[in-house]
Protein backbone atom coordinates (compact mmCIF):
# COMPACT_ATOMS: atom_id res chain seq x y z
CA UNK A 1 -7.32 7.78 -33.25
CA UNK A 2 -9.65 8.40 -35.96
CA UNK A 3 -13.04 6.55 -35.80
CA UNK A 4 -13.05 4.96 -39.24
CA UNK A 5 -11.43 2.18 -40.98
CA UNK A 6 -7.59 3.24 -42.66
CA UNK A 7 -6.10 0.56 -45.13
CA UNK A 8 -3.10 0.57 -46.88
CA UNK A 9 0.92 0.42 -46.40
CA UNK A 10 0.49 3.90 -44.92
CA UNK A 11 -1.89 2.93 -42.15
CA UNK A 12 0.55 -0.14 -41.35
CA UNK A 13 3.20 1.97 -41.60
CA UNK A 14 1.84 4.89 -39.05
CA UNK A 15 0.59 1.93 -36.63
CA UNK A 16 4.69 0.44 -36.44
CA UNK A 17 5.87 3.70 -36.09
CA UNK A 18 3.63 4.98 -33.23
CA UNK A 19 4.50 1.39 -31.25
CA UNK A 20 7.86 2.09 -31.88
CA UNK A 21 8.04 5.64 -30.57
CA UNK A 22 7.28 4.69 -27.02
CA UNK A 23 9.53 3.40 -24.60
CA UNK A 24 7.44 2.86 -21.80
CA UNK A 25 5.75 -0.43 -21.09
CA UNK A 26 2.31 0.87 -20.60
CA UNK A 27 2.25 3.42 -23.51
CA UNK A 28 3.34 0.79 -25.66
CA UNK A 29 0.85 -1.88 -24.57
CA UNK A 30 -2.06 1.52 -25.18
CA UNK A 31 -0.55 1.89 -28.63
CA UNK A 32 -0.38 -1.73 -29.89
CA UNK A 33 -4.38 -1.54 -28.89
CA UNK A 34 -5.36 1.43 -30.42
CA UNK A 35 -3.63 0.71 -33.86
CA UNK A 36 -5.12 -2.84 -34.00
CA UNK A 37 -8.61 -1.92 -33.28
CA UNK A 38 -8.31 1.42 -36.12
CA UNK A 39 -6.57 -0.91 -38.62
CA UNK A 40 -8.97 -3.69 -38.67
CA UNK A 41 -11.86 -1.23 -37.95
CA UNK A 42 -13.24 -2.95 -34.66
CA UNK A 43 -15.57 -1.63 -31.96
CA UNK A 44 -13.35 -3.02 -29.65
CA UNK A 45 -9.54 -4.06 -28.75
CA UNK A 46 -7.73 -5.22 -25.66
CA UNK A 47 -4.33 -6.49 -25.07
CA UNK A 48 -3.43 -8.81 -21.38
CA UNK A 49 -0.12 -9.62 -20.43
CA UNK A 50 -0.18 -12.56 -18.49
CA UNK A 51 1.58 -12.89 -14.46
CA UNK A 52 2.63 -15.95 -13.46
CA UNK A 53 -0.74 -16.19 -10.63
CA UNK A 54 -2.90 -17.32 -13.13
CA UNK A 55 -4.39 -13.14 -13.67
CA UNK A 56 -2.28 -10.52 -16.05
CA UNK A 57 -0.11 -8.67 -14.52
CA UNK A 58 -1.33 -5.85 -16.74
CA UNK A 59 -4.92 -5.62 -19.38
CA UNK A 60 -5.10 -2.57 -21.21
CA UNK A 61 -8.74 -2.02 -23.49
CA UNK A 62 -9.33 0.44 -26.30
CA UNK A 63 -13.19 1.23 -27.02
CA UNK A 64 -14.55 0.99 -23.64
CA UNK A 65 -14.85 3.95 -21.25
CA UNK A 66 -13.37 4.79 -18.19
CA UNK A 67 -17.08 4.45 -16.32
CA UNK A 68 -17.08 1.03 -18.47
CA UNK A 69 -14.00 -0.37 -17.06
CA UNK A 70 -14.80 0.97 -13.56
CA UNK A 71 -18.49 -0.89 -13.33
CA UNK A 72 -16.37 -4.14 -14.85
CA UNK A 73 -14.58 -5.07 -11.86
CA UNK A 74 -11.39 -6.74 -11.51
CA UNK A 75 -9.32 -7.73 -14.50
CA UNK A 76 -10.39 -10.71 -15.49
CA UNK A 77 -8.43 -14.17 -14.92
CA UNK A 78 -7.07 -16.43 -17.50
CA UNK A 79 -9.71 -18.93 -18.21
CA UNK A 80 -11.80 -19.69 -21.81
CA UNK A 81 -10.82 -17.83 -24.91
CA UNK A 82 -8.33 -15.43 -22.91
CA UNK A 83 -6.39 -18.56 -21.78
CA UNK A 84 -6.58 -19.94 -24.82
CA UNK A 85 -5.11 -17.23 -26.57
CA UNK A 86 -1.75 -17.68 -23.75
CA UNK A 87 -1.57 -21.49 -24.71
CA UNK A 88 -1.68 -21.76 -28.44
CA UNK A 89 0.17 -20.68 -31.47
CA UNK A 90 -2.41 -19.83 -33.48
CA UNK A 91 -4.70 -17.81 -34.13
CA UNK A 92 -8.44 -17.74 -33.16
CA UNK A 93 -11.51 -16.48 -35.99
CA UNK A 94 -15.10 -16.89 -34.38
CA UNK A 95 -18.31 -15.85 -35.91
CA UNK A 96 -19.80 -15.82 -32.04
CA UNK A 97 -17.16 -15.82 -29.74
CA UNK A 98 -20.54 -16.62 -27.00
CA UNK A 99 -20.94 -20.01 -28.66
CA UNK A 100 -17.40 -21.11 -28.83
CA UNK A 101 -17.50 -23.80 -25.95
CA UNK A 102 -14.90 -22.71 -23.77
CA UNK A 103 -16.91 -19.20 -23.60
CA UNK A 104 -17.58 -18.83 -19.77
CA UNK A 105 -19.30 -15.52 -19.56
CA UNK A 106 -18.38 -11.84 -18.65
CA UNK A 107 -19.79 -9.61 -15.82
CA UNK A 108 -23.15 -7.73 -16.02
CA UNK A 109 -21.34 -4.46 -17.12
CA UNK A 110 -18.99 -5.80 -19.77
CA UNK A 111 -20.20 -4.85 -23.69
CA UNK A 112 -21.31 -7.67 -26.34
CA UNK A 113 -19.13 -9.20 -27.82
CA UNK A 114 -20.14 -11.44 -31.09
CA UNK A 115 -17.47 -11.80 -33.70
CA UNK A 116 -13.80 -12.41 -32.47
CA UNK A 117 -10.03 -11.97 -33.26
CA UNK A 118 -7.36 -13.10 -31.14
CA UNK A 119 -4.18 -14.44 -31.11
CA UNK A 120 -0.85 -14.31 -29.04
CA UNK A 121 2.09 -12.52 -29.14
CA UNK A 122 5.21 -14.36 -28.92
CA UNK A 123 8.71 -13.58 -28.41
CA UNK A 124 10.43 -16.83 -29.21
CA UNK A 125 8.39 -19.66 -27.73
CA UNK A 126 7.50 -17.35 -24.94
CA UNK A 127 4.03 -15.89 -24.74
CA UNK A 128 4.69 -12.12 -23.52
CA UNK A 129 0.80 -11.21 -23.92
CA UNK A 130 -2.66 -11.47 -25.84
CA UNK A 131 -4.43 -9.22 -28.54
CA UNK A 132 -8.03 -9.60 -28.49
CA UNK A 133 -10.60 -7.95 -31.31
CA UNK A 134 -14.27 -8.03 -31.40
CA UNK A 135 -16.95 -6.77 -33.14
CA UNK A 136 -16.01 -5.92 -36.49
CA UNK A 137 -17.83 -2.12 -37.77
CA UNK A 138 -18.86 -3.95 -41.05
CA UNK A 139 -22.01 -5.76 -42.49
CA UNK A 140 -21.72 -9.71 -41.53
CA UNK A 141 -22.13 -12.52 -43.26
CA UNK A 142 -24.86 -14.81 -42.46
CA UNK A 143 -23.84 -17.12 -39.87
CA UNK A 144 -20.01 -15.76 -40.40
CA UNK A 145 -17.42 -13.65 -38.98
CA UNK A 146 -16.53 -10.20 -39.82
CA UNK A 147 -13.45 -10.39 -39.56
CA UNK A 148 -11.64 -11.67 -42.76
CA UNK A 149 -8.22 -13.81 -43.53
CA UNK A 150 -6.65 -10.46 -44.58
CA UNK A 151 -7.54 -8.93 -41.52
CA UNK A 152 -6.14 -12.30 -39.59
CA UNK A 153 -2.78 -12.11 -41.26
CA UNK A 154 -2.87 -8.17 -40.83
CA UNK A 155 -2.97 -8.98 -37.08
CA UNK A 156 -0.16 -11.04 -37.53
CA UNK A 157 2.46 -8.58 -38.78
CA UNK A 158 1.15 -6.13 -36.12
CA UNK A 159 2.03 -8.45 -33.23
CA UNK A 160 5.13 -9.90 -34.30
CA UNK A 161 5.87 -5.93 -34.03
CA UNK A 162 4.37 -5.48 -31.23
CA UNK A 163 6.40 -8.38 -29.82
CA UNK A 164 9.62 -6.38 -30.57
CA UNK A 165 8.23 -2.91 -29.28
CA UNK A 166 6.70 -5.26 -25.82
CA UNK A 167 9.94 -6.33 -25.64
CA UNK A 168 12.55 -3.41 -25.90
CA UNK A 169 10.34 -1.10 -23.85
CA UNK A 170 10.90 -4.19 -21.06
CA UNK A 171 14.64 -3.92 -21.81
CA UNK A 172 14.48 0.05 -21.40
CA UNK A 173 13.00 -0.45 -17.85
CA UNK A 174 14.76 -2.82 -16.86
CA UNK A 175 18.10 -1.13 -17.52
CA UNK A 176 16.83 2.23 -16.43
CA UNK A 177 16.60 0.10 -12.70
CA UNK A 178 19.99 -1.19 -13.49
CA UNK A 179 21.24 2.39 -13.73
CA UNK A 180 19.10 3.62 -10.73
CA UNK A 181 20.36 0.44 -8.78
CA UNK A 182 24.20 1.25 -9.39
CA UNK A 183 24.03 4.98 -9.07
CA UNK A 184 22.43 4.35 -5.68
CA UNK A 185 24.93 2.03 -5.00
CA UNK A 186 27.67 4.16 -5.53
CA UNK A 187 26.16 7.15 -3.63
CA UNK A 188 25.48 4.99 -0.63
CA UNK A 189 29.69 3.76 -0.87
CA UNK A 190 30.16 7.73 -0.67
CA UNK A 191 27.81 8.49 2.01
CA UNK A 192 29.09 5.62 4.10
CA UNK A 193 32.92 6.80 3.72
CA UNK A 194 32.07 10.43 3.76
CA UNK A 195 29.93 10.19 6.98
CA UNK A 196 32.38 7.87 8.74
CA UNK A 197 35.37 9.97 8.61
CA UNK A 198 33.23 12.85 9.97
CA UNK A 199 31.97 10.11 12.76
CA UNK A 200 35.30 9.03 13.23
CA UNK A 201 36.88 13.09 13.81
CA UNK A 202 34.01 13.62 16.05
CA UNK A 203 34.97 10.78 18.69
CA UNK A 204 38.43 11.59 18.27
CA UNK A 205 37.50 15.63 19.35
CA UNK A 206 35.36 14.49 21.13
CA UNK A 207 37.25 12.25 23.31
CA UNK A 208 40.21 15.13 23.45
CA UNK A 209 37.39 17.97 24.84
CA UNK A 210 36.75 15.43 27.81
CA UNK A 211 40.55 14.87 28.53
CA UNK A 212 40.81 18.27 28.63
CA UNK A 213 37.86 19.72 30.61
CA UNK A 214 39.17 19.55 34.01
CA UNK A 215 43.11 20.61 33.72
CA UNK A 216 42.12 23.30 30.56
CA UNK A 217 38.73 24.16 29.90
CA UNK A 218 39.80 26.82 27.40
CA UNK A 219 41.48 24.18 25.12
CA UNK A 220 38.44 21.90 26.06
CA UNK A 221 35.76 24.35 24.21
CA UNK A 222 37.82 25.12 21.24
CA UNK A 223 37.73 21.40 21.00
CA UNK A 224 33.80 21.40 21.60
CA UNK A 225 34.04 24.19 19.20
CA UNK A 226 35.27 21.86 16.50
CA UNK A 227 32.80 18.90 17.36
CA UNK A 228 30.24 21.57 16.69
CA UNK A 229 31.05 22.09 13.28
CA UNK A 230 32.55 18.77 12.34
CA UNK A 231 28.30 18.15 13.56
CA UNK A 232 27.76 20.78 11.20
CA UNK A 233 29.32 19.50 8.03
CA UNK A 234 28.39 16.27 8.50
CA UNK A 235 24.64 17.12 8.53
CA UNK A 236 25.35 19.30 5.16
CA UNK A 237 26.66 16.05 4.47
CA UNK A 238 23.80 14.04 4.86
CA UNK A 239 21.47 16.37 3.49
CA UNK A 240 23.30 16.66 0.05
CA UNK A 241 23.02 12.92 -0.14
CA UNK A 242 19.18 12.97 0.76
CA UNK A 243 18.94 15.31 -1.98
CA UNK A 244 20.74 13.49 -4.89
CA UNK A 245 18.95 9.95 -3.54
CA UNK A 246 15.23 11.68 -4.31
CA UNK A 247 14.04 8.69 -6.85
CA UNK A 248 15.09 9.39 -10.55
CA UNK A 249 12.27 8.04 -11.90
CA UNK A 250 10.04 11.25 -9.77
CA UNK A 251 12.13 13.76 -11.92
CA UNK A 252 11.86 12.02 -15.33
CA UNK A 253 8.24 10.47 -15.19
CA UNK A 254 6.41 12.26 -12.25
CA UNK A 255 5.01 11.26 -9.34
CA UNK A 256 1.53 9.29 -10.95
CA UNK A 257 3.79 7.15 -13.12
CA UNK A 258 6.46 6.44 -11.17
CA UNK A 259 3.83 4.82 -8.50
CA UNK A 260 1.94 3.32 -11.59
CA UNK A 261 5.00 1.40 -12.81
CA UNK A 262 6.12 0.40 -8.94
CA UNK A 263 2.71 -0.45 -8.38
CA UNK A 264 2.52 -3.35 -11.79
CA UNK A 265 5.93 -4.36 -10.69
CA UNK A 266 4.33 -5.40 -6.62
CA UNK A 267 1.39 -6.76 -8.58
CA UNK A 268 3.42 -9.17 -10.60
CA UNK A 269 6.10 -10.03 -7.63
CA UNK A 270 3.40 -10.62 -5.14
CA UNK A 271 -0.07 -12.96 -4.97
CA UNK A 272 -1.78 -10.12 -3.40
CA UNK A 273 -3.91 -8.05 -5.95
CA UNK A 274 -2.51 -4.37 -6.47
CA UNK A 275 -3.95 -1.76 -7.87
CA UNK A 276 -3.31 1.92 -8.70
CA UNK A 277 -5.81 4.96 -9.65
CA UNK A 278 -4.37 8.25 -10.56
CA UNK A 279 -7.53 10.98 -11.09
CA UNK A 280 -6.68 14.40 -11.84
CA UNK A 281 -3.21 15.30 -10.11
CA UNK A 282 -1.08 18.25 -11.28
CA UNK A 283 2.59 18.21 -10.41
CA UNK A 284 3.42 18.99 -6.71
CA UNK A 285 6.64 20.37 -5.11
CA UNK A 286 9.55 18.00 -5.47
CA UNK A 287 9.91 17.67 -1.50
CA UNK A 288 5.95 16.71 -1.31
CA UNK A 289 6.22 14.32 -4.54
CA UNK A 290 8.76 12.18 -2.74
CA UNK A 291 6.86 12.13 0.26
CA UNK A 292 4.19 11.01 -1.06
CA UNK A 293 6.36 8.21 -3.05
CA UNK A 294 7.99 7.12 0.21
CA UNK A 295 4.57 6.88 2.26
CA UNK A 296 3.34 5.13 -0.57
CA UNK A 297 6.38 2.29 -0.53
CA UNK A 298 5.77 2.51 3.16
CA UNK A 299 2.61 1.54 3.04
CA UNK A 300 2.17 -0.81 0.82
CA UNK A 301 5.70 -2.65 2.21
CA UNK A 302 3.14 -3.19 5.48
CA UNK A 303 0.06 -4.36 3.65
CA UNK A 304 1.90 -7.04 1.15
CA UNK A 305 4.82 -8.37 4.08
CA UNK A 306 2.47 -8.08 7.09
CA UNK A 307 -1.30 -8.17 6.39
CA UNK A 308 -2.50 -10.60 4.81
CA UNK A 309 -3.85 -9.17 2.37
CA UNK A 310 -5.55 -10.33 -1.12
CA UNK A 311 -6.10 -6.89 -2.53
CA UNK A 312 -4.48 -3.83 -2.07
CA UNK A 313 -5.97 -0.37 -3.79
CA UNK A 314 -3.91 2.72 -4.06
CA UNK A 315 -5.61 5.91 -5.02
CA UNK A 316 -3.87 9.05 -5.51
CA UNK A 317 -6.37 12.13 -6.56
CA UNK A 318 -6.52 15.94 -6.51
CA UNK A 319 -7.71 17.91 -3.83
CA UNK A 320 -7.82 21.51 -4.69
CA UNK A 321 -3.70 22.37 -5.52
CA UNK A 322 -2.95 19.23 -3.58
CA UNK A 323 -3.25 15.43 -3.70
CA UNK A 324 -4.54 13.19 -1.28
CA UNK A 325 -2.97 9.31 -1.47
CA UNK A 326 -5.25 6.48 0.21
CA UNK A 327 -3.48 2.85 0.50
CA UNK A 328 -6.04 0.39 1.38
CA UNK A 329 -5.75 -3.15 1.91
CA UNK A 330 -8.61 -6.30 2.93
CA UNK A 331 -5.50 -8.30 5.37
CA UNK A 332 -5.62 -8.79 9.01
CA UNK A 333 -5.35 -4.90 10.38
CA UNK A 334 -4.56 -4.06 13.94
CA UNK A 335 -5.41 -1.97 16.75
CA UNK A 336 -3.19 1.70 16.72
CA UNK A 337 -3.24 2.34 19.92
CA UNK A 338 -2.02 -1.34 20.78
CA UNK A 339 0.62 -1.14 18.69
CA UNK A 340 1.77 2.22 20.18
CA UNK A 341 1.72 0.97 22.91
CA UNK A 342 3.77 -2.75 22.47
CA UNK A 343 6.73 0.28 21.44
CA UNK A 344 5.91 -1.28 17.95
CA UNK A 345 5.53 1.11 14.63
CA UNK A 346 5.21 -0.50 11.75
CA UNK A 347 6.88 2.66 10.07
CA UNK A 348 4.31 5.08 11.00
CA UNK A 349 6.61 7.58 13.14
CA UNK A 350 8.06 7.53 9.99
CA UNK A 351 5.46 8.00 7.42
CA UNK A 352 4.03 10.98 10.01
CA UNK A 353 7.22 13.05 10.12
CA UNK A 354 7.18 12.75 5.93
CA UNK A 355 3.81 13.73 5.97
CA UNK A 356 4.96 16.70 8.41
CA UNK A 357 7.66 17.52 6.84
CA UNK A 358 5.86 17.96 3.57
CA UNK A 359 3.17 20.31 5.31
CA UNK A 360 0.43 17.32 5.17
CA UNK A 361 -0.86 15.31 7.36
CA UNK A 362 -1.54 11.24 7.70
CA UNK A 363 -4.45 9.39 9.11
CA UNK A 364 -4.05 5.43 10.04
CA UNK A 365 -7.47 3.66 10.27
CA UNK A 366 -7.34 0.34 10.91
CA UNK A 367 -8.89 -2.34 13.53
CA UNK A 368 -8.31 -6.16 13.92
CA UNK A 369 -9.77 -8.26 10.71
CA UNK A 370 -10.54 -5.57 9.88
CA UNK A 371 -7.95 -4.28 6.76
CA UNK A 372 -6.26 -1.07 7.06
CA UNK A 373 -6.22 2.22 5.21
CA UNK A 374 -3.27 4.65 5.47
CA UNK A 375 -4.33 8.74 4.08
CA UNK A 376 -1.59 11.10 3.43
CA UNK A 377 -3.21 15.13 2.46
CA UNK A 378 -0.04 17.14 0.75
CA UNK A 379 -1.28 21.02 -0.05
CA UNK A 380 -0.40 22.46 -3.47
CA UNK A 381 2.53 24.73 -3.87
């Protein structure tokens, strides 16, 4: 985005366009941001779209930077102006947004803010999020806001857009996991009749090879011959379907959005805080990708049904051709060995021989109240 003001049915018409372009939810919600803030020339923009815990399920910020948002914190809760903004129709104009008196303060890190434009975004009577202005790049009145009426009801026609581009981006998900859902549906009625028919001619060779060993053994191992490669065919079998279940999303999105979107979807389904980081990664191997992905679900199925937990942090950054994925949680943790032990794995024989398999390795550290953090290392290819 440019750093000065644009005005004009071309700027209006650039900002629509660009919101209407995208089709996922997150490069949407960036968009809607970035065109408000350039149209109404403001220092800064953010947009929160509200969970049903009281927090947003996601808050995306234009203007600050990523060292900015870091020293912030958590995303902030819906209380004060934010909440009022999720509550009310209209829209909200404030010379000082610090002396409005539901104003309750920001963390130490977060920027100034003095003069304020908000207002919600509505899709029918439903509230589907929150666009937020401040600090208007223009000489101020005395004791007034610099933000004007035009700019109020310029706000307005960009979120009753942005309501429709919020909107069909949710639809496009949504029936991209319809389609996922059913294809996988369909693929596990094949698997299941393709793999029992190979089951079932196994027993039945099976059963004639024993019949058989005593009064003809030569008829007997041509039987145990054909076990062998009914075996055979059923693992080439299994293997195929393996292959065409690898997640679509992996192929069409890569592996850092695909656990970005899965990870906003836990955060909004569950009270638990989740959290994703994605620094630097370059596209791995398919076979390593969905490794990763599946140590990921893995983990994180653990922390949010088992632990306990109030926040969960996944991280997933670059380590010289490879990646290294940390799932971290605050709930109850437990002692390895001990749970080794009880005959008890909590899926980690499993997310050990994916991390094998994909030439990495995992690490489990965890200890009694004490939280848990699960490392995969995948190499580069």
């Amino acid at each position: 985005m440019s750093h000065g003001p644009r005005s004009g049915l071309a700027a209006v018409s650039s900002a629509l366009l660009a919101m209407s372009r995208h089709l996922e939810v997150r490069d949407v919600l960036k968009t809607i941001v970035a065109s408000a803030r350039e149209l109404l020339d403001a220092q800064y923009a953010a947009l929160g779209v509200p969970d049903d815990h009281g927090g947003f399920a996601q808050f995306v910020v234009d203007g600050v930077s990523d060292e900015q948002w870091k020293a912030i914190g958590p995303l902030p809760r819906q209380h004060g102006i934010l909440a009022a903004m999720l509550h009310q129709t209209r829209s909200e104009r404030l010379a000082d947004v610090r002396k409005d008196p539901r104003f309750e303060g920001w963390p130490k890190a977060h920027p100034d803010l003095v003069d304020f434009l908000g207002l919600p975004i509505r899709d029918g009577d439903e509230v589907i999020g929150a666009l937020f202005l401040a600090n208007k790049n223009c000489p101020k009145p005395e004791g007034g806001c610099g933000f004007t009426e035009d700019d109020e009801e310029l706000l307005g026609i960009l979120a009753q857009h942005a309501a429709i581009a919020l909107t069909n981006a949710r639809l496009y998900e949504r029936s991209r996991e319809l389609t996922i859902a059913e294809e996988r549906s369909r693929l596990a009625h094949e698997l299941h009749d393709a793999v029992s028919q190979k089951l079932f001619s196994l027993r039945l060779t099976a059963q004639a090879a024993t019949a058989l060993v005593d009064r003809d053994p030569s008829r007997a191992k041509g039987e145990l011959q054909q076990v062998a490669a009914l075996a055979a065919e059923a693992a080439d079998e299994l293997r195929a379907a393996v292959v065409e279940l690898r997640p679509a999303a992996l192929d069409e999105d890569g592996l850092v959005a695909t656990l970005r979107t899965q990870i906003q979807v836990l955060d909004r389904a569950h009270t638990a805080r989740v959290t994703f980081v994605g620094r630097g990664v370059k596209a791995l191997p398919a076979s390593q990708e969905e490794a990763v992905l599946r140590v990921a679900q893995e983990a994180l199925h653990n922390a949010l049904r088992h632990s306990g937990a109030d926040h969960v942090d996944v991280t997933l950054d670059r380590r010289g051709s490879g990646a290294v994925l940390r799932v971290t949680d605050d709930g109850s943790g437990f002692d390895p060995g001990a749970v080794r032990r009880a005959g008890r794995h909590l899926g980690l024989v499993s997310m050990r021989d994916r991390a094998s398999g994909a030439g990495g390795t995992l690490t489990v550290e965890s200890a009694p109240g004490k939280g848990t953090t699960i490392e995969m290392e995948v190499p580069g290819g």
